[in-house]
Protein backbone atom coordinates (compact mmCIF):
# COMPACT_ATOMS: atom_id res chain seq x y z
CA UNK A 1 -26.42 -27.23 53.71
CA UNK A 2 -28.85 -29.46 51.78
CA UNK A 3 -28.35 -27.60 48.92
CA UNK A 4 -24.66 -27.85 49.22
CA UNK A 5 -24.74 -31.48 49.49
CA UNK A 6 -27.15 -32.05 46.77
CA UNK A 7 -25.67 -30.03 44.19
CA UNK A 8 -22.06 -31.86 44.86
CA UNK A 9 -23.57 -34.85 44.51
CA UNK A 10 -24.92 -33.56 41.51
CA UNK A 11 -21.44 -32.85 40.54
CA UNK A 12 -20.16 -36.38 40.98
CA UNK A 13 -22.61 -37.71 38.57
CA UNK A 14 -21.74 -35.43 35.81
CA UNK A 15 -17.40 -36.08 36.25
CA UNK A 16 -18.78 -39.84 36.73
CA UNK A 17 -20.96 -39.70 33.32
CA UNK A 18 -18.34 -38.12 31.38
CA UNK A 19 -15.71 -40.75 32.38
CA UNK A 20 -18.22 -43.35 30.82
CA UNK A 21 -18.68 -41.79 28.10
CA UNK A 22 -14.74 -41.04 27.09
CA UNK A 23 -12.66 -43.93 28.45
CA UNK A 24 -10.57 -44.88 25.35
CA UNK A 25 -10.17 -41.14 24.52
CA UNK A 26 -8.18 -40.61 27.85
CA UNK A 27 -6.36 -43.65 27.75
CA UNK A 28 -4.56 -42.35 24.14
CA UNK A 29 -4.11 -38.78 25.16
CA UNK A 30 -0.32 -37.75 26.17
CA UNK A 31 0.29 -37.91 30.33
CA UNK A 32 0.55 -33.79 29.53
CA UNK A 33 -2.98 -33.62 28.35
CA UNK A 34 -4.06 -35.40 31.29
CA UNK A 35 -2.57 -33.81 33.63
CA UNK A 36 -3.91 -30.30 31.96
CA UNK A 37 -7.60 -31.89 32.12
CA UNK A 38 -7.04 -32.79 35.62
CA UNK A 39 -6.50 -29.28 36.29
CA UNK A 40 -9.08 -28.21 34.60
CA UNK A 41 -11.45 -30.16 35.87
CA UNK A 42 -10.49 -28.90 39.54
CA UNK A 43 -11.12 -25.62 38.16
CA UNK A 44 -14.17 -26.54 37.05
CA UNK A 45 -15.20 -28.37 40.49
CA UNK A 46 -14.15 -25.26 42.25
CA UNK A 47 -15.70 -22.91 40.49
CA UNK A 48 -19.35 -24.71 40.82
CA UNK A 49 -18.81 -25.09 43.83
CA UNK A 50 -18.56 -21.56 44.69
CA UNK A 51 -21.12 -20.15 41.41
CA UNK A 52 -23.99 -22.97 43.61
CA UNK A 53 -23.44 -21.58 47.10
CA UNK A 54 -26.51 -18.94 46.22
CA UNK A 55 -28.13 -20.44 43.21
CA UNK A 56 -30.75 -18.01 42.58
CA UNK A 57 -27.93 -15.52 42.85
CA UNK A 58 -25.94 -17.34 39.62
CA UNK A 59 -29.26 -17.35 37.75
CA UNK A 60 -29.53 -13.36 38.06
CA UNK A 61 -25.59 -13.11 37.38
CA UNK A 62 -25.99 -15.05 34.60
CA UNK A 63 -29.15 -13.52 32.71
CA UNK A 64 -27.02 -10.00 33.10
CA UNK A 65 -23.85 -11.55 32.09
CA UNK A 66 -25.75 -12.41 28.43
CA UNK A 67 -27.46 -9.50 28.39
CA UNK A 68 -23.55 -7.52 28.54
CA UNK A 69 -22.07 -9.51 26.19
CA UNK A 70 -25.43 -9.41 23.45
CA UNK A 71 -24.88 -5.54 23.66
CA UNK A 72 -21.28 -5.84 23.68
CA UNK A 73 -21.53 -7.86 20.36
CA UNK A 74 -24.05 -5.32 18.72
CA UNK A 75 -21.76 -2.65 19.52
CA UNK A 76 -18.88 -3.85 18.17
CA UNK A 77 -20.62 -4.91 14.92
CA UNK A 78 -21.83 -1.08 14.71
CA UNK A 79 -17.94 -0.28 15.20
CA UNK A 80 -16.91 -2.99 12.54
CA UNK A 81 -19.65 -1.57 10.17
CA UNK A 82 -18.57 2.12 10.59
CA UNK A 83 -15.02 1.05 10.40
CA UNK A 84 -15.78 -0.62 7.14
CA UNK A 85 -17.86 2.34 5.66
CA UNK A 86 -15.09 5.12 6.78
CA UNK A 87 -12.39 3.10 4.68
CA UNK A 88 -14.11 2.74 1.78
CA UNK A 89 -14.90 6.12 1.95
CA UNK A 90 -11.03 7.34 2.53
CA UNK A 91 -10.05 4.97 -0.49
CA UNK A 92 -12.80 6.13 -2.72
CA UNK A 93 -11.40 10.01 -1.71
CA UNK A 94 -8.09 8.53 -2.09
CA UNK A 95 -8.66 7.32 -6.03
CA UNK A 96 -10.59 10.87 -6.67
CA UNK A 97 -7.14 12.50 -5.01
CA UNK A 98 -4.79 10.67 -7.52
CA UNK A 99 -6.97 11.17 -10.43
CA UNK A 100 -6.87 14.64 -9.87
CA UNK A 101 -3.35 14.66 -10.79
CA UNK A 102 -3.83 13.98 -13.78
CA UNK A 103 -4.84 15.49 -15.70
CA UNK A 104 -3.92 18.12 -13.12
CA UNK A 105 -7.08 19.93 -12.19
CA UNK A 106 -6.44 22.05 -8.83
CA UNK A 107 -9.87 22.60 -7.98
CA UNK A 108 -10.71 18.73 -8.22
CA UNK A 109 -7.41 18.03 -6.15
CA UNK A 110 -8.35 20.46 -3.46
CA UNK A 111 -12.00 18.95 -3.26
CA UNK A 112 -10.38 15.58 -2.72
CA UNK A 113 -7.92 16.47 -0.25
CA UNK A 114 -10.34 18.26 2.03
CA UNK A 115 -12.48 15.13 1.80
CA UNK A 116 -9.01 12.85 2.75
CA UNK A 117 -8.13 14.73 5.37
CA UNK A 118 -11.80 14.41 6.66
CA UNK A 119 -11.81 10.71 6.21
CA UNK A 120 -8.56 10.55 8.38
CA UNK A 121 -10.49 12.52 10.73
CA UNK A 122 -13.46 10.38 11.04
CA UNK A 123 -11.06 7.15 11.47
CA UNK A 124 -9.03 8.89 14.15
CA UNK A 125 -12.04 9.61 16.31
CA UNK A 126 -13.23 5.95 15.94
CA UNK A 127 -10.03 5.07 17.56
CA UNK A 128 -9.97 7.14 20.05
CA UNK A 129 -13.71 5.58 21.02
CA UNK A 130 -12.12 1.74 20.97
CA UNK A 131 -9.08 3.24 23.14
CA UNK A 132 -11.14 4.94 25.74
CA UNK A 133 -13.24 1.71 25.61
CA UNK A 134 -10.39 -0.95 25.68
CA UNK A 135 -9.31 1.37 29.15
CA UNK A 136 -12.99 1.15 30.75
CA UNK A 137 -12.06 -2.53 30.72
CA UNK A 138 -8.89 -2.67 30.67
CA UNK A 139 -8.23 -4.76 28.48
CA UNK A 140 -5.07 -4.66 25.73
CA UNK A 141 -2.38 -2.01 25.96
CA UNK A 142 -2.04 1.88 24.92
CA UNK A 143 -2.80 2.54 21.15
CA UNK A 144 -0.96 4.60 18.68
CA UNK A 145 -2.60 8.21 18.73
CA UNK A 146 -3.83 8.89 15.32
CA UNK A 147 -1.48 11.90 15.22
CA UNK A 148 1.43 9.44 14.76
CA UNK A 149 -0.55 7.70 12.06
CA UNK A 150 -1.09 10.18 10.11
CA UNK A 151 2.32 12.12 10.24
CA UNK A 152 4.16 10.33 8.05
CA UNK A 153 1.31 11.38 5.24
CA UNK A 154 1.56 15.32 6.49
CA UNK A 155 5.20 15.05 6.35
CA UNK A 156 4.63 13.96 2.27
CA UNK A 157 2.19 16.51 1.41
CA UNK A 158 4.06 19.45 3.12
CA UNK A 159 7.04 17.94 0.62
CA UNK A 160 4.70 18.07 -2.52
CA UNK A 161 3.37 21.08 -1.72
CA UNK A 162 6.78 22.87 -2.00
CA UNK A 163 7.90 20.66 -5.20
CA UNK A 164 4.29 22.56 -6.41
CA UNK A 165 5.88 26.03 -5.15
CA UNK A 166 9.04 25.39 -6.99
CA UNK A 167 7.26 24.05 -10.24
CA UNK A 168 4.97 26.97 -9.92
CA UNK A 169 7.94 29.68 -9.51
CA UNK A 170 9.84 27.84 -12.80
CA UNK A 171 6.08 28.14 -15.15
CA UNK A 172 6.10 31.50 -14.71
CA UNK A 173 9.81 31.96 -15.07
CA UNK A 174 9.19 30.27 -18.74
CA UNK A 175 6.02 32.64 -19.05
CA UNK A 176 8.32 35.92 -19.04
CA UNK A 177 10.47 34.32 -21.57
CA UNK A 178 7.64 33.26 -23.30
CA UNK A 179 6.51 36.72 -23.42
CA UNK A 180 9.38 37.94 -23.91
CA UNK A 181 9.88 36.17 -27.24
CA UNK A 182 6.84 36.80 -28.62
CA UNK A 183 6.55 40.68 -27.81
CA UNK A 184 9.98 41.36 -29.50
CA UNK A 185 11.64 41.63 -25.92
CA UNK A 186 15.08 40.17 -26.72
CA UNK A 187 14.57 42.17 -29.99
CA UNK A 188 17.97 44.88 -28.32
CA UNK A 189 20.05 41.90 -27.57
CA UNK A 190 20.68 41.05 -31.83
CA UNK A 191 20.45 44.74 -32.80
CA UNK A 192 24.30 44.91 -33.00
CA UNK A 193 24.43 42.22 -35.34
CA UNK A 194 24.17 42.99 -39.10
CA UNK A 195 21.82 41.80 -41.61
CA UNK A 196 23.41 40.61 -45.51
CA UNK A 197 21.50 41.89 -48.29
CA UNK A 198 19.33 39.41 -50.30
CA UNK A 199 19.52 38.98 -53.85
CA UNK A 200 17.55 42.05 -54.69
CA UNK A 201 19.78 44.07 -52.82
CA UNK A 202 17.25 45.14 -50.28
CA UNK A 203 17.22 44.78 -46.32
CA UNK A 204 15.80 42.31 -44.38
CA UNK A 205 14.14 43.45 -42.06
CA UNK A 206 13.20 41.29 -38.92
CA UNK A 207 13.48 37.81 -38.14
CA UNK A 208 11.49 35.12 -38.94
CA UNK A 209 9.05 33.25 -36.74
CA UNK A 210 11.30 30.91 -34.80
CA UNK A 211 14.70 33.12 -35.98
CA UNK A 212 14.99 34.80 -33.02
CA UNK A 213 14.30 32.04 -30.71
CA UNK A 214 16.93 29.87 -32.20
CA UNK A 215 19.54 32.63 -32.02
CA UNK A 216 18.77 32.77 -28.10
CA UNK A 217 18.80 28.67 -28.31
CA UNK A 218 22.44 29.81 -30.24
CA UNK A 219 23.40 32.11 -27.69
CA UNK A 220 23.14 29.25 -25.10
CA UNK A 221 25.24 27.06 -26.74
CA UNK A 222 28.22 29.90 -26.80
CA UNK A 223 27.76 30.38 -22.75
CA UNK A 224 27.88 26.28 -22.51
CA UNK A 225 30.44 26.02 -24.90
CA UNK A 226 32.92 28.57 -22.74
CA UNK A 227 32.02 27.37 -19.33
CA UNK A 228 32.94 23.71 -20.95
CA UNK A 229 36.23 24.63 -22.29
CA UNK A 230 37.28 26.91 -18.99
CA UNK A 231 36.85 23.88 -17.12
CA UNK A 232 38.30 21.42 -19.18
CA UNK A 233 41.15 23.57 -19.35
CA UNK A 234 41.24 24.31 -15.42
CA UNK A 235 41.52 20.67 -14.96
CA UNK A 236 44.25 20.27 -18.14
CA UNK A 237 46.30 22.77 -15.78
CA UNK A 238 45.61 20.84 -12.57
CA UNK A 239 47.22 17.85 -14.55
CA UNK A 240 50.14 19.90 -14.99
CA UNK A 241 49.63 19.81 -19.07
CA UNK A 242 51.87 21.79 -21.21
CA UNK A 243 48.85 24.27 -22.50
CA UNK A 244 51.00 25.80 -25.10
CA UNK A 245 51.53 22.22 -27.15
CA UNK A 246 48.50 21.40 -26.54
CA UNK A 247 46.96 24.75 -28.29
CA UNK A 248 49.39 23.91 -31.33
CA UNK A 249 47.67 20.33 -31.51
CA UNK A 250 44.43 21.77 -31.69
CA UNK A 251 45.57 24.32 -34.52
CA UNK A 252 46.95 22.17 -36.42
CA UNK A 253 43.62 20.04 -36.48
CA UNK A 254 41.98 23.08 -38.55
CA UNK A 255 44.61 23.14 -41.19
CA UNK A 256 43.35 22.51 -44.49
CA UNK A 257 45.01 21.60 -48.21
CA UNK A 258 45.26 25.30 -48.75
CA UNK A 259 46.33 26.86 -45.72
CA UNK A 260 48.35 24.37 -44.05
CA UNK A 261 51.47 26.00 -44.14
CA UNK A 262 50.20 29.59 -42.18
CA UNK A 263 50.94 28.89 -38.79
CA UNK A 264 49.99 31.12 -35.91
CA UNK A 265 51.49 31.44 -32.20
CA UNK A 266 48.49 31.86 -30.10
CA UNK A 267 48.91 33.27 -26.76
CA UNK A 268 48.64 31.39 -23.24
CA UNK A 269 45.91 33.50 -22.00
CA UNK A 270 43.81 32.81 -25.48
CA UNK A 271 44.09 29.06 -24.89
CA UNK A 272 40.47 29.13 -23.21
CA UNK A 273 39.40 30.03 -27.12
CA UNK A 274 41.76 27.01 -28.65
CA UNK A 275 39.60 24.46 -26.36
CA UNK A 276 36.32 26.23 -27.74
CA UNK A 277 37.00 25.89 -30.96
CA UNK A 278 37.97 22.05 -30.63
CA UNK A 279 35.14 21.47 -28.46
CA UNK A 280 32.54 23.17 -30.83
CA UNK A 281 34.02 21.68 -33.63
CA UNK A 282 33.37 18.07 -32.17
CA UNK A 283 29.86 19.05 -30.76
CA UNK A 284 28.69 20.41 -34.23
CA UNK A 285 30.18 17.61 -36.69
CA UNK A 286 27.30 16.04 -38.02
CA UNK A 287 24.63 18.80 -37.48
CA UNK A 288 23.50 19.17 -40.71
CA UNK A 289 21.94 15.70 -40.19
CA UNK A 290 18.90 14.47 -38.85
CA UNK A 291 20.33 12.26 -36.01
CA UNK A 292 24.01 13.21 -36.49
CA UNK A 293 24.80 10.54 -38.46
CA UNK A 294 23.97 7.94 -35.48
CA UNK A 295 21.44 6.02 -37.98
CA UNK A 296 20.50 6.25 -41.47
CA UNK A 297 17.33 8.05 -40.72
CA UNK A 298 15.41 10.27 -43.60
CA UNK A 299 12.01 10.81 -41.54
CA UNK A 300 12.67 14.58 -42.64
CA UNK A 301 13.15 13.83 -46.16
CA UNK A 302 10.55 11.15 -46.10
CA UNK A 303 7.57 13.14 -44.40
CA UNK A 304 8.83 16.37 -43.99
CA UNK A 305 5.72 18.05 -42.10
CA UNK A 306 5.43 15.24 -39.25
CA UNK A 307 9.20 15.33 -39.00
CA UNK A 308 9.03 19.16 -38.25
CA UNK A 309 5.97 18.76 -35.72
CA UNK A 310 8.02 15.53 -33.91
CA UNK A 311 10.96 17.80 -33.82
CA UNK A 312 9.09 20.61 -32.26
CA UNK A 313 7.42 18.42 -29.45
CA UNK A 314 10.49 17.27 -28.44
CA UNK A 315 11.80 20.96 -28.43
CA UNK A 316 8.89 21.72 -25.80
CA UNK A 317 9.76 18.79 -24.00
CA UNK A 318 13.77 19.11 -23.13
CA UNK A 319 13.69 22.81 -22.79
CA UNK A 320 12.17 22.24 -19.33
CA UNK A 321 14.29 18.70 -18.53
CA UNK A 322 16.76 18.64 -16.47
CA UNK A 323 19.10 16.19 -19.01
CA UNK A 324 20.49 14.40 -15.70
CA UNK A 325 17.51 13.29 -14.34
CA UNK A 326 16.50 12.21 -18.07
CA UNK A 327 19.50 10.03 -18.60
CA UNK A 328 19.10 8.70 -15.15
CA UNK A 329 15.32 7.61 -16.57
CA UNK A 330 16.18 6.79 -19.90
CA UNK A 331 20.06 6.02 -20.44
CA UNK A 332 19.73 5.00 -24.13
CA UNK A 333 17.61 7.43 -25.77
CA UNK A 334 18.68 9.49 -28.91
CA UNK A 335 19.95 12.15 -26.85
CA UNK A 336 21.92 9.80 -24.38
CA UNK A 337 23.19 7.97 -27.26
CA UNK A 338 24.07 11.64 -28.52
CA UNK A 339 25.62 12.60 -25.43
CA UNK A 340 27.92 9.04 -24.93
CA UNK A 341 28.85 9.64 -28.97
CA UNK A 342 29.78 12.90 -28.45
CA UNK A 343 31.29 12.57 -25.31
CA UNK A 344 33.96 9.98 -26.32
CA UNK A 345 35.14 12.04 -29.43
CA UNK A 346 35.92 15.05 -27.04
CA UNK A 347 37.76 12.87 -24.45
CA UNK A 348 40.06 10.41 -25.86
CA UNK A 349 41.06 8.02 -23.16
CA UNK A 350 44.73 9.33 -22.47
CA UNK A 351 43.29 12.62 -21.99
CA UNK A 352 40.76 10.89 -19.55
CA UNK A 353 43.25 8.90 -17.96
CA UNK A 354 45.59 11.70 -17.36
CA UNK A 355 42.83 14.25 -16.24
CA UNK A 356 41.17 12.07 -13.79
CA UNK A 357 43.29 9.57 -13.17
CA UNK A 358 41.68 6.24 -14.37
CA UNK A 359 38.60 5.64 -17.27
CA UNK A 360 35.97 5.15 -14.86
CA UNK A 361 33.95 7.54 -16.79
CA UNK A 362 34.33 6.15 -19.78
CA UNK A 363 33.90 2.55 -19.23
CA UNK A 364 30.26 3.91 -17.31
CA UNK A 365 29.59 5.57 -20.94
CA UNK A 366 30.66 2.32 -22.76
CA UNK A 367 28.39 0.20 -20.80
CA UNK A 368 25.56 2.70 -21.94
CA UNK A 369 25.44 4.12 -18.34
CA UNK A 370 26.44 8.13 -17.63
CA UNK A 371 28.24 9.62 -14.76
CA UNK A 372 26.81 11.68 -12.03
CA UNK A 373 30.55 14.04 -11.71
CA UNK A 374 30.83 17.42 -11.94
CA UNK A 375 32.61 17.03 -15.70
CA UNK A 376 29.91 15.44 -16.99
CA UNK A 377 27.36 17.23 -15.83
CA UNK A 378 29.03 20.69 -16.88
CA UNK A 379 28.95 18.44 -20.38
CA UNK A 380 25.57 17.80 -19.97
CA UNK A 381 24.63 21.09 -20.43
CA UNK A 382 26.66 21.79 -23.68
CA UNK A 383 25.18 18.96 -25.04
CA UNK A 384 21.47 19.62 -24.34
CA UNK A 385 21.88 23.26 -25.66
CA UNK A 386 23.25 21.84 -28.63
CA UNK A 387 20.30 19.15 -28.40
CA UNK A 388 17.95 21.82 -28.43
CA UNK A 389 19.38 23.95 -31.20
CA UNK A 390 19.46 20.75 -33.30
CA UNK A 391 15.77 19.85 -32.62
CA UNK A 392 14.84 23.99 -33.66
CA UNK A 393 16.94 24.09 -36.48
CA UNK A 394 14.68 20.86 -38.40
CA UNK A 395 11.73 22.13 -36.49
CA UNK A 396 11.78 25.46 -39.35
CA UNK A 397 10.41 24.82 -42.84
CA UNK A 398 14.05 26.07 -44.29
CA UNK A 399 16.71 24.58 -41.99
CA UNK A 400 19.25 26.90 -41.44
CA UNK A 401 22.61 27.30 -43.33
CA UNK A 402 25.74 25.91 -40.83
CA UNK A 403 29.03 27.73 -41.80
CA UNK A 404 32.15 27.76 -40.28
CA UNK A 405 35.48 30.36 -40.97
CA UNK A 406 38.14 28.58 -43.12
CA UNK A 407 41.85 29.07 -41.52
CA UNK A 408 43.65 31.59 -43.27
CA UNK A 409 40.77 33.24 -44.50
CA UNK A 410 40.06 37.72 -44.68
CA UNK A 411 37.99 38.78 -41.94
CA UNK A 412 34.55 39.36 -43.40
CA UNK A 413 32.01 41.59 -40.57
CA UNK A 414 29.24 40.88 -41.94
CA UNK A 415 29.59 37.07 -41.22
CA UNK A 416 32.21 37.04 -38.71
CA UNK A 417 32.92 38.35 -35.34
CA UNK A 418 35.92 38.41 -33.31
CA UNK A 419 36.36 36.68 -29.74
CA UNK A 420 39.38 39.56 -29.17
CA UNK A 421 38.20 42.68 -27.98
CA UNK A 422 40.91 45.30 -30.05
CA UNK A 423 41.03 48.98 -28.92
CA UNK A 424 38.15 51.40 -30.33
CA UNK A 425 35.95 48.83 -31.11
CA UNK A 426 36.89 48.05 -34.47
CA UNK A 427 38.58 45.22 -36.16
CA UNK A 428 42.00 46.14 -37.68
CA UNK A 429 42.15 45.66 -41.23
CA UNK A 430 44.50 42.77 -42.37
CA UNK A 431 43.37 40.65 -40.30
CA UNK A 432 42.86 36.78 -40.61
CA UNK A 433 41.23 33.75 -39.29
CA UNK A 434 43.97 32.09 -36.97
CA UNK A 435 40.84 29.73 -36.16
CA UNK A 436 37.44 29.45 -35.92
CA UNK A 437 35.77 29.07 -32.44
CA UNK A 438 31.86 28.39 -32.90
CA UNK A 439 30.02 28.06 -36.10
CA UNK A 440 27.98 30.84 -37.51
CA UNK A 441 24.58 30.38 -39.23
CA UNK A 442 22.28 32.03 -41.57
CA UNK A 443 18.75 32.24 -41.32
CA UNK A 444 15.85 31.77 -44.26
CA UNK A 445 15.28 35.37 -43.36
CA UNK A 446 18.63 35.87 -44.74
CA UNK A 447 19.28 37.39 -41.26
CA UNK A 448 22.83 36.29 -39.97
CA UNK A 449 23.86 34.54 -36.80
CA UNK A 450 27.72 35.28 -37.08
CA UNK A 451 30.42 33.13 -36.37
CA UNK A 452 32.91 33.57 -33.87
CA UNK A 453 36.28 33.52 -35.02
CA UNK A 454 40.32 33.95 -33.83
CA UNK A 455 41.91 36.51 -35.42
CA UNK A 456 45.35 37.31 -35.98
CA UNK A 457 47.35 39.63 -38.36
């Protein structure tokens, strides 16, 4: 009881002291703060009051209490410093994980992702320690587990790991056709065509290097070029057109000084060929030119060897493009340009306008933007074959020689072929060019890549 007594008195003095010491201070404070301090100050009063009933007992409580909390402190510094060492470690396996990309090195990339995932690993089981330790005390709430941290990073690899399946399945897709070019494998596919003598009146005999792969390049444009026309002329019969006049427009457009008075009545079911030819004719204008006429370049006249080596990279580099995704990138490059020029002298804006209804499409391709529809995508491809054959065809020391069939002209085999199938095989003779339908093209080689033509008797 004499304890009690003396260490409330001893209590007095201290409030007493402190109230000398602060007067003005508690004068100026807000009647809030006061009020606060008088609370705490019974807290304060109270809790002596009951720490001093066993003083010897506080002096043990309070050694132990400083010896917890100094090994509290260390331990969470060791966490903090582990913490700190395991992030470092996941960036630095991180940066060795991105620079394996490129260039791509596999090996390197697995190395780096065995040693990110391990990293993860390491952090996850550090929080699982703090979680089981913030329970002991129970202190703070439920953590996220570190399986809901890390999903959203599983969820991106399992995506990139089939965009690698896919790229992997399309390499060697381009492998066979690699090989396939090089070992003479589409060698059958041209054996039916026939070769025109050279001036010596011998044979030739194979293609050149880079003959053969520009007549498959060729023989891409022709499958384009049809699928184009059937559906431009699926959706000119949709529109209600009259097919028949619009056939005799396109005919008429291949008259020339000398032949303009043979006229031919082409049949409904051969119109398909009538919107190949005008289509070709439009995609091809300007091919004997290094950019079709879009600038005044002469790079290939200029410096002729890195023109042809420019030509070819770019070859290497569209063949595997998909062109959408390209224009999406880059909207104004020389093949977007290309594609808008080319694009707007197929589809004049009546024909737009009464095809799809309004010039949407159009005014996207003015604004140097292009459409994601089905039209222009199906254009798209036509145009990046034609791309492509452009790039080859300045990519060979001796470009090849364009020709087209005249209208009105004799049917010549050996540079023509027909798009009608006649019975037996065999072209009748007396037959004539109605009009031409893709352009034909002859090789240095002197190998021929014949056109296709519309015949008629």
């Amino acid at each position: 009881m004499a304890n009690k007594v003396c260490n409330l008195t001893d209590l007095v003095q201290r409030v007493t002291a402190s109230c000398l010491l602060h007067p003005l201070a508690r004068e100026h404070e807000p009647e809030s703060n006061s009020e606060n301090q008088a609370e705490d100050e019974e807290d304060e009063v109270e809790s002596y009051s009951q720490a001093n009933e066993d003083e010897e007992g506080f002096t043990v409580l309070g050694e132990n209490k400083k010896e917890v909390t100094l090994k509290r402190m260390m331990e969470m510094e060791a966490l903090m410093g582990e913490v700190v060492d395991a992030v470092s470690a996941m960036k630095k396996a991180y940066v060795n994980l991105q620079d394996a990309h490129c260039p791509w090195d596999p090996e390197k990339m697995r190395m780096a992702d065995v040693a990110v995932v391990a990293e993860l690993r390491r952090l996850g089981n550090m929080r699982e320690r703090f979680q089981r330790r913030v329970q002991r005390t129970g202190r703070g709430g439920l953590l996220v587990p570190p399986r809901e941290a890390v999903a959203p990073y599983e969820a991106a690899v399992d995506e990139l790991k089939r965009e690698v399946k896919s790229k992997e399945v399309e390499i060697e897709s381009l492998k066979e056709k690699l090989r396939n070019i090089t070992t003479g494998g589409k060698k059958g596919r041209f054996q039916s065509k026939k070769k025109i003598s050279n001036s010596k009146g011998q044979a030739t005999s194979g293609p050149a290097p880079g003959s053969e792969l520009f007549q498959t390049i060729m023989s891409q444009v022709r499958e384009n070029s049809k699928s184009f026309a059937a559906l431009l002329l699926s959706l000119m019969r949709s529109a209600h057109w009259d097919i028949t006049a619009a056939v005799r427009s396109i005919e008429a457009s291949t008259t020339t000084t000398t032949n303009d008075k043979i006229t031919f009545k082409v049949e409904a079911h051969h119109a398909k060929y009538a919107l190949e030819s005008y289509v070709c004719q439009k995609m091809f204008q300007g091919f004997d030119h290094e950019t079709f006429y879009m600038d005044g370049s002469l790079s290939s006249l200029l410096q002729p060897d890195q023109y042809r080596k420019d030509c070819f990279t770019q070859f290497q580099d569209m063949q595997t493009m998909d062109p959408v995704k390209l224009l999406g990138i880059l909207p104004t490059c020389h093949f977007g340009k290309f594609c808008s020029m080319k694009y707007l002298s197929i589809v004049h804006p009546k024909m737009e306008e009464s095809l799809f209804g309004n010039l949407e499409q159009r005014n996207l391709i003015l604004a140097g933007n292009h459409p994601r529809t089905q039209f222009y995508k199906e254009f798209l491809g036509l145009a990046k074959a034609v791309w492509l054959l452009h790039l080859l065809a300045f990519t060979l020391e001796t470009a090849p020689c364009h020709f087209q069939a005249s209208k009105g002209t004799d049917f010549h085999p050996q540079f023509m072929e027909s798009v009608i199938r006649f019975s037996g095989g065999r072209v009748p003779v007396g037959q004539i060019v109605a009009f031409p339908v893709s352009p034909g093209f002859k090789l240095r080689n002197g190998s021929v890549i014949k056109a296709r033509v519309y015949l008629m008797s």
